[in-house]
C-alpha atoms as a PDB file:
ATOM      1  CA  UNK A   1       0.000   0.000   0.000  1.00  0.00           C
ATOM      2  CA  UNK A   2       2.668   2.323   1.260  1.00  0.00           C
ATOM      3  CA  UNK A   3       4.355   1.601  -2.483  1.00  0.00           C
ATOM      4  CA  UNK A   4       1.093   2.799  -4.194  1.00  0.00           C
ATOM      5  CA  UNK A   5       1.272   5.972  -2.372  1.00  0.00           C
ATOM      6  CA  UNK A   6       4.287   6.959  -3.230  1.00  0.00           C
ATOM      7  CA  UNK A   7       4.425   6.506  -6.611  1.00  0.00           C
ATOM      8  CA  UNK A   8       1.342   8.176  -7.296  1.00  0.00           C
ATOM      9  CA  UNK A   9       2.509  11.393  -5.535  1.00  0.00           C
ATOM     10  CA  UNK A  10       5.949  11.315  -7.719  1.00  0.00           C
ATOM     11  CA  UNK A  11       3.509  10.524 -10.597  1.00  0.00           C
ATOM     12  CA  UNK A  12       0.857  13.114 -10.473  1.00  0.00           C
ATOM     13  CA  UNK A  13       3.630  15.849  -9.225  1.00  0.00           C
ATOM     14  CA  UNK A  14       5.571  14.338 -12.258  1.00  0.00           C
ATOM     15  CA  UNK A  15       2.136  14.887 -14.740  1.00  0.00           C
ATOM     16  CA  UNK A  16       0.668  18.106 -13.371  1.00  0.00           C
ATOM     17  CA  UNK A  17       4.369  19.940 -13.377  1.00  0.00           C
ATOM     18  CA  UNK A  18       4.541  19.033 -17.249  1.00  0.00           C
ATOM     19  CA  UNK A  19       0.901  19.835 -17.772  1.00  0.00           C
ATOM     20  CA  UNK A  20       1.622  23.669 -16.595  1.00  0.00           C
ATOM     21  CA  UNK A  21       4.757  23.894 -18.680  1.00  0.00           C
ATOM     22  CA  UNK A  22       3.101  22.649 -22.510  1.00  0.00           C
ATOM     23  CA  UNK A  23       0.081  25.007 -20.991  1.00  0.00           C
ATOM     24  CA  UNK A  24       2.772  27.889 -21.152  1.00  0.00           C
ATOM     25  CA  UNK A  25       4.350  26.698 -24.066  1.00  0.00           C
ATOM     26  CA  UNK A  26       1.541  26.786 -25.954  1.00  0.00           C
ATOM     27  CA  UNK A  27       0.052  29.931 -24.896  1.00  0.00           C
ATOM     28  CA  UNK A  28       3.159  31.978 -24.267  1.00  0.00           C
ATOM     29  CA  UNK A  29       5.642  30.813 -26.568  1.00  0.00           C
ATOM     30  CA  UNK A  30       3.197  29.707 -29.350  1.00  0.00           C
ATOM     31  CA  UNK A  31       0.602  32.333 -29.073  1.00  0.00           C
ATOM     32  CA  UNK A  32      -2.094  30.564 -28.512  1.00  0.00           C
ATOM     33  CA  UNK A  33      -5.835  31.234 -27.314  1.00  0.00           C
ATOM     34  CA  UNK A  34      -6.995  29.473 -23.968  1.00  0.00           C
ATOM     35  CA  UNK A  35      -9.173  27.192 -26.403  1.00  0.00           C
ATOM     36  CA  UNK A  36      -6.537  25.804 -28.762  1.00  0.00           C
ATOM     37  CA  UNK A  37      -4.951  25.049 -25.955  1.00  0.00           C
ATOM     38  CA  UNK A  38      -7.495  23.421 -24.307  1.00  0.00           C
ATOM     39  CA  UNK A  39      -7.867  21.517 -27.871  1.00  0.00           C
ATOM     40  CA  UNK A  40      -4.081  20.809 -27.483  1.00  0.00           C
ATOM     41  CA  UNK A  41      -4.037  18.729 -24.396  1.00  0.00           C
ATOM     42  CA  UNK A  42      -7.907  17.299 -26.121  1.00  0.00           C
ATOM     43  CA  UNK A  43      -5.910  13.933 -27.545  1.00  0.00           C
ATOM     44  CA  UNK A  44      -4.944  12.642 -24.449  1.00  0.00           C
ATOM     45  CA  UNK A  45      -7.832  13.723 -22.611  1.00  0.00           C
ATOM     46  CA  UNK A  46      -9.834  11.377 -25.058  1.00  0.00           C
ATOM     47  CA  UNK A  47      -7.233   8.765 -24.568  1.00  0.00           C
ATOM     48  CA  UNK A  48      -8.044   8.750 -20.612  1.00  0.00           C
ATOM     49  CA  UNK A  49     -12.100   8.872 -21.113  1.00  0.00           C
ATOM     50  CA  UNK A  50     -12.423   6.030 -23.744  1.00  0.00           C
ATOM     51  CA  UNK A  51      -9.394   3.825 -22.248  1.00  0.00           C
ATOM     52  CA  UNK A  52     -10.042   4.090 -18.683  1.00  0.00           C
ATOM     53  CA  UNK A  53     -13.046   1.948 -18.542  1.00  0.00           C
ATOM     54  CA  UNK A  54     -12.481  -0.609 -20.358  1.00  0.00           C
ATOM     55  CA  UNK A  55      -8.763  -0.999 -18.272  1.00  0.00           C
ATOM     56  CA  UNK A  56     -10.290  -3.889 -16.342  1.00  0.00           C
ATOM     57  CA  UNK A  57      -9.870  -7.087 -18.859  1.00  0.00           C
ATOM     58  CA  UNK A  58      -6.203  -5.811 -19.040  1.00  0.00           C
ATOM     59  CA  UNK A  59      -5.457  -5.144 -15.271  1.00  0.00           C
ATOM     60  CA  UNK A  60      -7.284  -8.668 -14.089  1.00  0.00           C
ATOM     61  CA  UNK A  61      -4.417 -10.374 -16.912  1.00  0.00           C
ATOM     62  CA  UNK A  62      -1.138  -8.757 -16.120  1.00  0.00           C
ATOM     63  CA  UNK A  63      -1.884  -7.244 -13.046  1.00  0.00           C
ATOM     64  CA  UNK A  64      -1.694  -3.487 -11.137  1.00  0.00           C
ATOM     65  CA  UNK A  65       2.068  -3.662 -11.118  1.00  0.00           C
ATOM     66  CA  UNK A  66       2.828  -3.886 -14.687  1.00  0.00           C
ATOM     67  CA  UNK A  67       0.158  -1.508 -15.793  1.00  0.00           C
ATOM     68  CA  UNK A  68       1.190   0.715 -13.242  1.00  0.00           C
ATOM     69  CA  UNK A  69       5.153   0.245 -14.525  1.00  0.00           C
ATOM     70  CA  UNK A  70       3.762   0.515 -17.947  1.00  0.00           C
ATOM     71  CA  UNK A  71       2.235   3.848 -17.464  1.00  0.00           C
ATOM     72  CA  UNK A  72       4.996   6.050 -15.704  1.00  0.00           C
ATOM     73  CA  UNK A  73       7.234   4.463 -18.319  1.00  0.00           C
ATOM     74  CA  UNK A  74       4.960   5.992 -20.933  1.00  0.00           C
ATOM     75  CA  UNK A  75       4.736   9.219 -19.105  1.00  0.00           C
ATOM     76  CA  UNK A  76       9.007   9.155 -18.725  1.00  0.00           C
ATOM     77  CA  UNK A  77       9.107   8.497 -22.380  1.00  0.00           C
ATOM     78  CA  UNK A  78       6.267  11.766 -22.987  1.00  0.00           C
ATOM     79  CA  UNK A  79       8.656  13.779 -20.899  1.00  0.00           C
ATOM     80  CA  UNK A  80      12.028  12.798 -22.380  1.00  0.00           C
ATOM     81  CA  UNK A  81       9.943  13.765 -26.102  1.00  0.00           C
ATOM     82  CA  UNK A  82       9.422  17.206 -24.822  1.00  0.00           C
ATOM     83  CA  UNK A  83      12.794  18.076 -23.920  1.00  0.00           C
ATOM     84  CA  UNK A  84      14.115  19.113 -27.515  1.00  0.00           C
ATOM     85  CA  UNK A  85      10.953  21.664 -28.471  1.00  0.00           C
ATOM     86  CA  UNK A  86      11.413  24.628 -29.572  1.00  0.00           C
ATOM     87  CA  UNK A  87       9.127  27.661 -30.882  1.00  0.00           C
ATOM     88  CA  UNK A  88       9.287  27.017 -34.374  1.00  0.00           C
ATOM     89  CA  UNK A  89       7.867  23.073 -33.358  1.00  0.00           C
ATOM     90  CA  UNK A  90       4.780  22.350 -35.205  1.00  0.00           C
ATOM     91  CA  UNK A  91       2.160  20.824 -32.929  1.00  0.00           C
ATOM     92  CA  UNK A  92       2.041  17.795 -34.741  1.00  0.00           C
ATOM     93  CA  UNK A  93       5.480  17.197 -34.131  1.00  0.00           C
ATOM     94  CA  UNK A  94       6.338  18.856 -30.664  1.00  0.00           C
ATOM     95  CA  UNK A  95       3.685  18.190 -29.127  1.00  0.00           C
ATOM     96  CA  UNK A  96       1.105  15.452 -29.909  1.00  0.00           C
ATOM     97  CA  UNK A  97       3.400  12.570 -29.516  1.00  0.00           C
ATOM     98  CA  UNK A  98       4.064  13.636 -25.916  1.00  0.00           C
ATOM     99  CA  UNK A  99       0.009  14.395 -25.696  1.00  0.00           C
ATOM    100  CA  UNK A 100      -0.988  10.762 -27.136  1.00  0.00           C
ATOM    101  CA  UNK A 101       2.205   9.279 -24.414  1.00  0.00           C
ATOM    102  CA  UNK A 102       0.494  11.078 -21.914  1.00  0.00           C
ATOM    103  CA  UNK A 103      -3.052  10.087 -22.100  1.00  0.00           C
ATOM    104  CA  UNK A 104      -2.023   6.573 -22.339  1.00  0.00           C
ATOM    105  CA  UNK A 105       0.540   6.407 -19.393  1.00  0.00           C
ATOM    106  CA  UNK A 106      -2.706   7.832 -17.201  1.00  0.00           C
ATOM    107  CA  UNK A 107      -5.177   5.275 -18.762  1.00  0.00           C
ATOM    108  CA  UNK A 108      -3.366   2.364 -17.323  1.00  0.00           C
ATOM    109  CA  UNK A 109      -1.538   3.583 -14.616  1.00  0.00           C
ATOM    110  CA  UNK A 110      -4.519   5.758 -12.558  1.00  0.00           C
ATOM    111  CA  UNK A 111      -7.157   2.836 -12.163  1.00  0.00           C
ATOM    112  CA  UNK A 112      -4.352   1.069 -11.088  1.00  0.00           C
ATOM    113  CA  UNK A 113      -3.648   2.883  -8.244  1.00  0.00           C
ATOM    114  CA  UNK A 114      -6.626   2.807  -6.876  1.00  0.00           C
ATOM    115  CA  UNK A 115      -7.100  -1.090  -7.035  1.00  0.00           C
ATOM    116  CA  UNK A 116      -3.354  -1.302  -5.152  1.00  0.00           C
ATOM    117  CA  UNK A 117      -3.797   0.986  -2.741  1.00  0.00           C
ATOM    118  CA  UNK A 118      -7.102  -0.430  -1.281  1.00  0.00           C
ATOM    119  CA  UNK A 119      -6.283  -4.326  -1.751  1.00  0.00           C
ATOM    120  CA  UNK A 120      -6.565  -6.227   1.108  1.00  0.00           C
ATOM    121  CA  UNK A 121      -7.391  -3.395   3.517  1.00  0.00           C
ATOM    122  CA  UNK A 122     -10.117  -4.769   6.143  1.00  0.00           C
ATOM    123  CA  UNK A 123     -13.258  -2.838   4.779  1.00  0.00           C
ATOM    124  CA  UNK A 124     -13.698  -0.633   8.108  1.00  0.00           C
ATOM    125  CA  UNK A 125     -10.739   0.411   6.772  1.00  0.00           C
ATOM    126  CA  UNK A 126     -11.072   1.306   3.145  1.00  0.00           C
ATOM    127  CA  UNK A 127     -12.448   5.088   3.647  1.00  0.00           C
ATOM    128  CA  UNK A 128      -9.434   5.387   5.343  1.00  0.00           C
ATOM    129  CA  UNK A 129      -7.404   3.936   2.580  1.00  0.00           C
ATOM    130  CA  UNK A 130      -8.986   5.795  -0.009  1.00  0.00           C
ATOM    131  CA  UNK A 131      -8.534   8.915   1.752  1.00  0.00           C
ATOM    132  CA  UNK A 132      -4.789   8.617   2.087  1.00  0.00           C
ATOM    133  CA  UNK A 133      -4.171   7.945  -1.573  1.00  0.00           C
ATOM    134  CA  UNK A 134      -6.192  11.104  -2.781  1.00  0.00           C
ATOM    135  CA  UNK A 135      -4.113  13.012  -0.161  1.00  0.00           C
ATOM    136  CA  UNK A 136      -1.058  11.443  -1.406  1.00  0.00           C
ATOM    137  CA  UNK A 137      -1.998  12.829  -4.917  1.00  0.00           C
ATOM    138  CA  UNK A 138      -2.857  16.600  -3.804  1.00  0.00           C
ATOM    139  CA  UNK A 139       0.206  16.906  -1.921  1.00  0.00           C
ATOM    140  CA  UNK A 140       2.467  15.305  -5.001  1.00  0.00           C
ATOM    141  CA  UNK A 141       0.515  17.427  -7.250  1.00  0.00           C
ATOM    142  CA  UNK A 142       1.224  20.628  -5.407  1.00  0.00           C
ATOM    143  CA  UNK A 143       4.870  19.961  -4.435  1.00  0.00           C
ATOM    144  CA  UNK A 144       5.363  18.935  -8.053  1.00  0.00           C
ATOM    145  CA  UNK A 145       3.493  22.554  -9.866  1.00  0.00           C
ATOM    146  CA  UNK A 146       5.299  24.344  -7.158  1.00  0.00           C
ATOM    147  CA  UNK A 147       8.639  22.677  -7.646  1.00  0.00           C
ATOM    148  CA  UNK A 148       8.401  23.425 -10.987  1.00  0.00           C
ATOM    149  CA  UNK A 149       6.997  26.323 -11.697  1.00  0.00           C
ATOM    150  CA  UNK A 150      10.327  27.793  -9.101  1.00  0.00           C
ATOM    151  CA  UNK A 151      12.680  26.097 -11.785  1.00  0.00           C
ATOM    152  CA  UNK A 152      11.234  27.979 -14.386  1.00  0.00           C
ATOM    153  CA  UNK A 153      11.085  30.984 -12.671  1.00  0.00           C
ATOM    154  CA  UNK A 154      14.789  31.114 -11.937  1.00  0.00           C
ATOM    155  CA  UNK A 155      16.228  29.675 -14.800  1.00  0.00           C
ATOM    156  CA  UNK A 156      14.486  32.667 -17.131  1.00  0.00           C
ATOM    157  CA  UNK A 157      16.085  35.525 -14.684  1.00  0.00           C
ATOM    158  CA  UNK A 158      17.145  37.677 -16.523  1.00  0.00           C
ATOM    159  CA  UNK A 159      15.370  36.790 -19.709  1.00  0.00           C
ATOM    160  CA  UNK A 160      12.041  38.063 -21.069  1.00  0.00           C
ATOM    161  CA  UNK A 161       8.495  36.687 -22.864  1.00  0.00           C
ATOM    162  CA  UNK A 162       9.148  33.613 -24.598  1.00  0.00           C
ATOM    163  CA  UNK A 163      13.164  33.521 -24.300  1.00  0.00           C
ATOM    164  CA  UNK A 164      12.820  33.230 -20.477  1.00  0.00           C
ATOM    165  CA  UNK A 165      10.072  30.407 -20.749  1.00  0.00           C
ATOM    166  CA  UNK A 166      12.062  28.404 -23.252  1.00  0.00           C
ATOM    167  CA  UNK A 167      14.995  29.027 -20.956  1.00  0.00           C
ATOM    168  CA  UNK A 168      13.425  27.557 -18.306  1.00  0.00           C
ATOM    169  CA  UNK A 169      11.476  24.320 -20.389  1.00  0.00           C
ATOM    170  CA  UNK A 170      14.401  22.252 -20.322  1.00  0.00           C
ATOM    171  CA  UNK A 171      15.473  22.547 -16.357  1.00  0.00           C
ATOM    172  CA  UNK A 172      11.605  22.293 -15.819  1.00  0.00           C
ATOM    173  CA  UNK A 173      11.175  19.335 -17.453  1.00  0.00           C
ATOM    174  CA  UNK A 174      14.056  17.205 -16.307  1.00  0.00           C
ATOM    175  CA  UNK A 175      12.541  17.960 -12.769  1.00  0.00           C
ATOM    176  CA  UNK A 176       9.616  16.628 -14.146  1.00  0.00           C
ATOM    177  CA  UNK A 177      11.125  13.545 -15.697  1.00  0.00           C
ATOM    178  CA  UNK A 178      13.434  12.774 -12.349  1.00  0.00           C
ATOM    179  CA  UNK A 179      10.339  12.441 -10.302  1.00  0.00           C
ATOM    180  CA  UNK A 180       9.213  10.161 -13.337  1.00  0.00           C
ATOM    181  CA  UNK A 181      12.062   7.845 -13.251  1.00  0.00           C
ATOM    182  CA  UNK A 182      11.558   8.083  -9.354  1.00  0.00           C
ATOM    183  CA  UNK A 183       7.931   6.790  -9.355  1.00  0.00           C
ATOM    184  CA  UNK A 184       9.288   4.196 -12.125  1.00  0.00           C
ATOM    185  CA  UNK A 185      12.183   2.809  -9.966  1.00  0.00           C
ATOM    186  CA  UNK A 186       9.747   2.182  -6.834  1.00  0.00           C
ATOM    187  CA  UNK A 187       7.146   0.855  -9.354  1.00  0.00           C
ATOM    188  CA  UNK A 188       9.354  -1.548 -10.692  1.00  0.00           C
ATOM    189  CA  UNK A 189      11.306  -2.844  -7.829  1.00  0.00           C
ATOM    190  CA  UNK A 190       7.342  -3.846  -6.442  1.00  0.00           C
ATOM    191  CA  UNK A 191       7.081  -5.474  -9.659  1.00  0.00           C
ATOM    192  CA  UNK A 192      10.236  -7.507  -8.821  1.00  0.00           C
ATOM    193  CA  UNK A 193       9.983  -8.503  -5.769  1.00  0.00           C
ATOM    194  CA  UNK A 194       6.393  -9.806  -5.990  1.00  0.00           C
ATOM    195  CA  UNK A 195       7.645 -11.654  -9.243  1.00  0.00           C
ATOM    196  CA  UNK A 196       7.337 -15.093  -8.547  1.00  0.00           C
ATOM    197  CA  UNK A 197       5.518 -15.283  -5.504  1.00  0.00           C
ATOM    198  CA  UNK A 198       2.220 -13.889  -6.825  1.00  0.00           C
ATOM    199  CA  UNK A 199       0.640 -14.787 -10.057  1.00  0.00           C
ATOM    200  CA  UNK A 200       0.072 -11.851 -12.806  1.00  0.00           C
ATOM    201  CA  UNK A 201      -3.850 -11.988 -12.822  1.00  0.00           C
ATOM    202  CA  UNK A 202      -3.443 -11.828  -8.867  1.00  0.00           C
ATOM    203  CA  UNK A 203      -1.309  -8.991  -8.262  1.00  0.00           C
ATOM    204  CA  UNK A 204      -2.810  -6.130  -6.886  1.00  0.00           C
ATOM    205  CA  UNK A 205      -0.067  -4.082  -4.215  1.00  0.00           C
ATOM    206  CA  UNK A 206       3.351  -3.655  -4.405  1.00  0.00           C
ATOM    207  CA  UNK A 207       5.588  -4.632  -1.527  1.00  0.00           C
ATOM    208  CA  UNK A 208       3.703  -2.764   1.543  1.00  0.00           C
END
Protein backbone atom coordinates (compact mmCIF):
# COMPACT_ATOMS: atom_id res chain seq x y z
CA UNK A 1 0.00 0.00 0.00
CA UNK A 2 2.67 2.32 1.26
CA UNK A 3 4.36 1.60 -2.48
CA UNK A 4 1.09 2.80 -4.19
CA UNK A 5 1.27 5.97 -2.37
CA UNK A 6 4.29 6.96 -3.23
CA UNK A 7 4.43 6.51 -6.61
CA UNK A 8 1.34 8.18 -7.30
CA UNK A 9 2.51 11.39 -5.54
CA UNK A 10 5.95 11.31 -7.72
CA UNK A 11 3.51 10.52 -10.60
CA UNK A 12 0.86 13.11 -10.47
CA UNK A 13 3.63 15.85 -9.23
CA UNK A 14 5.57 14.34 -12.26
CA UNK A 15 2.14 14.89 -14.74
CA UNK A 16 0.67 18.11 -13.37
CA UNK A 17 4.37 19.94 -13.38
CA UNK A 18 4.54 19.03 -17.25
CA UNK A 19 0.90 19.83 -17.77
CA UNK A 20 1.62 23.67 -16.59
CA UNK A 21 4.76 23.89 -18.68
CA UNK A 22 3.10 22.65 -22.51
CA UNK A 23 0.08 25.01 -20.99
CA UNK A 24 2.77 27.89 -21.15
CA UNK A 25 4.35 26.70 -24.07
CA UNK A 26 1.54 26.79 -25.95
CA UNK A 27 0.05 29.93 -24.90
CA UNK A 28 3.16 31.98 -24.27
CA UNK A 29 5.64 30.81 -26.57
CA UNK A 30 3.20 29.71 -29.35
CA UNK A 31 0.60 32.33 -29.07
CA UNK A 32 -2.09 30.56 -28.51
CA UNK A 33 -5.84 31.23 -27.31
CA UNK A 34 -7.00 29.47 -23.97
CA UNK A 35 -9.17 27.19 -26.40
CA UNK A 36 -6.54 25.80 -28.76
CA UNK A 37 -4.95 25.05 -25.96
CA UNK A 38 -7.49 23.42 -24.31
CA UNK A 39 -7.87 21.52 -27.87
CA UNK A 40 -4.08 20.81 -27.48
CA UNK A 41 -4.04 18.73 -24.40
CA UNK A 42 -7.91 17.30 -26.12
CA UNK A 43 -5.91 13.93 -27.55
CA UNK A 44 -4.94 12.64 -24.45
CA UNK A 45 -7.83 13.72 -22.61
CA UNK A 46 -9.83 11.38 -25.06
CA UNK A 47 -7.23 8.77 -24.57
CA UNK A 48 -8.04 8.75 -20.61
CA UNK A 49 -12.10 8.87 -21.11
CA UNK A 50 -12.42 6.03 -23.74
CA UNK A 51 -9.39 3.83 -22.25
CA UNK A 52 -10.04 4.09 -18.68
CA UNK A 53 -13.05 1.95 -18.54
CA UNK A 54 -12.48 -0.61 -20.36
CA UNK A 55 -8.76 -1.00 -18.27
CA UNK A 56 -10.29 -3.89 -16.34
CA UNK A 57 -9.87 -7.09 -18.86
CA UNK A 58 -6.20 -5.81 -19.04
CA UNK A 59 -5.46 -5.14 -15.27
CA UNK A 60 -7.28 -8.67 -14.09
CA UNK A 61 -4.42 -10.37 -16.91
CA UNK A 62 -1.14 -8.76 -16.12
CA UNK A 63 -1.88 -7.24 -13.05
CA UNK A 64 -1.69 -3.49 -11.14
CA UNK A 65 2.07 -3.66 -11.12
CA UNK A 66 2.83 -3.89 -14.69
CA UNK A 67 0.16 -1.51 -15.79
CA UNK A 68 1.19 0.71 -13.24
CA UNK A 69 5.15 0.24 -14.52
CA UNK A 70 3.76 0.51 -17.95
CA UNK A 71 2.23 3.85 -17.46
CA UNK A 72 5.00 6.05 -15.70
CA UNK A 73 7.23 4.46 -18.32
CA UNK A 74 4.96 5.99 -20.93
CA UNK A 75 4.74 9.22 -19.11
CA UNK A 76 9.01 9.16 -18.73
CA UNK A 77 9.11 8.50 -22.38
CA UNK A 78 6.27 11.77 -22.99
CA UNK A 79 8.66 13.78 -20.90
CA UNK A 80 12.03 12.80 -22.38
CA UNK A 81 9.94 13.76 -26.10
CA UNK A 82 9.42 17.21 -24.82
CA UNK A 83 12.79 18.08 -23.92
CA UNK A 84 14.12 19.11 -27.52
CA UNK A 85 10.95 21.66 -28.47
CA UNK A 86 11.41 24.63 -29.57
CA UNK A 87 9.13 27.66 -30.88
CA UNK A 88 9.29 27.02 -34.37
CA UNK A 89 7.87 23.07 -33.36
CA UNK A 90 4.78 22.35 -35.21
CA UNK A 91 2.16 20.82 -32.93
CA UNK A 92 2.04 17.79 -34.74
CA UNK A 93 5.48 17.20 -34.13
CA UNK A 94 6.34 18.86 -30.66
CA UNK A 95 3.69 18.19 -29.13
CA UNK A 96 1.11 15.45 -29.91
CA UNK A 97 3.40 12.57 -29.52
CA UNK A 98 4.06 13.64 -25.92
CA UNK A 99 0.01 14.39 -25.70
CA UNK A 100 -0.99 10.76 -27.14
CA UNK A 101 2.20 9.28 -24.41
CA UNK A 102 0.49 11.08 -21.91
CA UNK A 103 -3.05 10.09 -22.10
CA UNK A 104 -2.02 6.57 -22.34
CA UNK A 105 0.54 6.41 -19.39
CA UNK A 106 -2.71 7.83 -17.20
CA UNK A 107 -5.18 5.27 -18.76
CA UNK A 108 -3.37 2.36 -17.32
CA UNK A 109 -1.54 3.58 -14.62
CA UNK A 110 -4.52 5.76 -12.56
CA UNK A 111 -7.16 2.84 -12.16
CA UNK A 112 -4.35 1.07 -11.09
CA UNK A 113 -3.65 2.88 -8.24
CA UNK A 114 -6.63 2.81 -6.88
CA UNK A 115 -7.10 -1.09 -7.04
CA UNK A 116 -3.35 -1.30 -5.15
CA UNK A 117 -3.80 0.99 -2.74
CA UNK A 118 -7.10 -0.43 -1.28
CA UNK A 119 -6.28 -4.33 -1.75
CA UNK A 120 -6.57 -6.23 1.11
CA UNK A 121 -7.39 -3.39 3.52
CA UNK A 122 -10.12 -4.77 6.14
CA UNK A 123 -13.26 -2.84 4.78
CA UNK A 124 -13.70 -0.63 8.11
CA UNK A 125 -10.74 0.41 6.77
CA UNK A 126 -11.07 1.31 3.15
CA UNK A 127 -12.45 5.09 3.65
CA UNK A 128 -9.43 5.39 5.34
CA UNK A 129 -7.40 3.94 2.58
CA UNK A 130 -8.99 5.79 -0.01
CA UNK A 131 -8.53 8.91 1.75
CA UNK A 132 -4.79 8.62 2.09
CA UNK A 133 -4.17 7.94 -1.57
CA UNK A 134 -6.19 11.10 -2.78
CA UNK A 135 -4.11 13.01 -0.16
CA UNK A 136 -1.06 11.44 -1.41
CA UNK A 137 -2.00 12.83 -4.92
CA UNK A 138 -2.86 16.60 -3.80
CA UNK A 139 0.21 16.91 -1.92
CA UNK A 140 2.47 15.30 -5.00
CA UNK A 141 0.51 17.43 -7.25
CA UNK A 142 1.22 20.63 -5.41
CA UNK A 143 4.87 19.96 -4.43
CA UNK A 144 5.36 18.94 -8.05
CA UNK A 145 3.49 22.55 -9.87
CA UNK A 146 5.30 24.34 -7.16
CA UNK A 147 8.64 22.68 -7.65
CA UNK A 148 8.40 23.43 -10.99
CA UNK A 149 7.00 26.32 -11.70
CA UNK A 150 10.33 27.79 -9.10
CA UNK A 151 12.68 26.10 -11.79
CA UNK A 152 11.23 27.98 -14.39
CA UNK A 153 11.08 30.98 -12.67
CA UNK A 154 14.79 31.11 -11.94
CA UNK A 155 16.23 29.68 -14.80
CA UNK A 156 14.49 32.67 -17.13
CA UNK A 157 16.09 35.52 -14.68
CA UNK A 158 17.14 37.68 -16.52
CA UNK A 159 15.37 36.79 -19.71
CA UNK A 160 12.04 38.06 -21.07
CA UNK A 161 8.50 36.69 -22.86
CA UNK A 162 9.15 33.61 -24.60
CA UNK A 163 13.16 33.52 -24.30
CA UNK A 164 12.82 33.23 -20.48
CA UNK A 165 10.07 30.41 -20.75
CA UNK A 166 12.06 28.40 -23.25
CA UNK A 167 14.99 29.03 -20.96
CA UNK A 168 13.42 27.56 -18.31
CA UNK A 169 11.48 24.32 -20.39
CA UNK A 170 14.40 22.25 -20.32
CA UNK A 171 15.47 22.55 -16.36
CA UNK A 172 11.60 22.29 -15.82
CA UNK A 173 11.18 19.34 -17.45
CA UNK A 174 14.06 17.20 -16.31
CA UNK A 175 12.54 17.96 -12.77
CA UNK A 176 9.62 16.63 -14.15
CA UNK A 177 11.13 13.55 -15.70
CA UNK A 178 13.43 12.77 -12.35
CA UNK A 179 10.34 12.44 -10.30
CA UNK A 180 9.21 10.16 -13.34
CA UNK A 181 12.06 7.84 -13.25
CA UNK A 182 11.56 8.08 -9.35
CA UNK A 183 7.93 6.79 -9.35
CA UNK A 184 9.29 4.20 -12.12
CA UNK A 185 12.18 2.81 -9.97
CA UNK A 186 9.75 2.18 -6.83
CA UNK A 187 7.15 0.86 -9.35
CA UNK A 188 9.35 -1.55 -10.69
CA UNK A 189 11.31 -2.84 -7.83
CA UNK A 190 7.34 -3.85 -6.44
CA UNK A 191 7.08 -5.47 -9.66
CA UNK A 192 10.24 -7.51 -8.82
CA UNK A 193 9.98 -8.50 -5.77
CA UNK A 194 6.39 -9.81 -5.99
CA UNK A 195 7.64 -11.65 -9.24
CA UNK A 196 7.34 -15.09 -8.55
CA UNK A 197 5.52 -15.28 -5.50
CA UNK A 198 2.22 -13.89 -6.82
CA UNK A 199 0.64 -14.79 -10.06
CA UNK A 200 0.07 -11.85 -12.81
CA UNK A 201 -3.85 -11.99 -12.82
CA UNK A 202 -3.44 -11.83 -8.87
CA UNK A 203 -1.31 -8.99 -8.26
CA UNK A 204 -2.81 -6.13 -6.89
CA UNK A 205 -0.07 -4.08 -4.22
CA UNK A 206 3.35 -3.66 -4.41
CA UNK A 207 5.59 -4.63 -1.53
CA UNK A 208 3.70 -2.76 1.54
Amino acid sequence: MMGAFAVKMVFFGAYLGFQFVVMLYLQSVLGWSALQTALGFLPAALIVAFGSPRMEPLIDRVGTARTIAAGVVAHVAAYVLFLVVDRDAPYVVGVLPSMILLGLGFMLAFASFNIQATAGIPDDEQGLAGGLLNTSLQVGGALGLAIVTAVLVASGEGRTGPDALLAGFAPALTVVTGFAVVGLVIALSGLVRRRGRVPADTELALAD
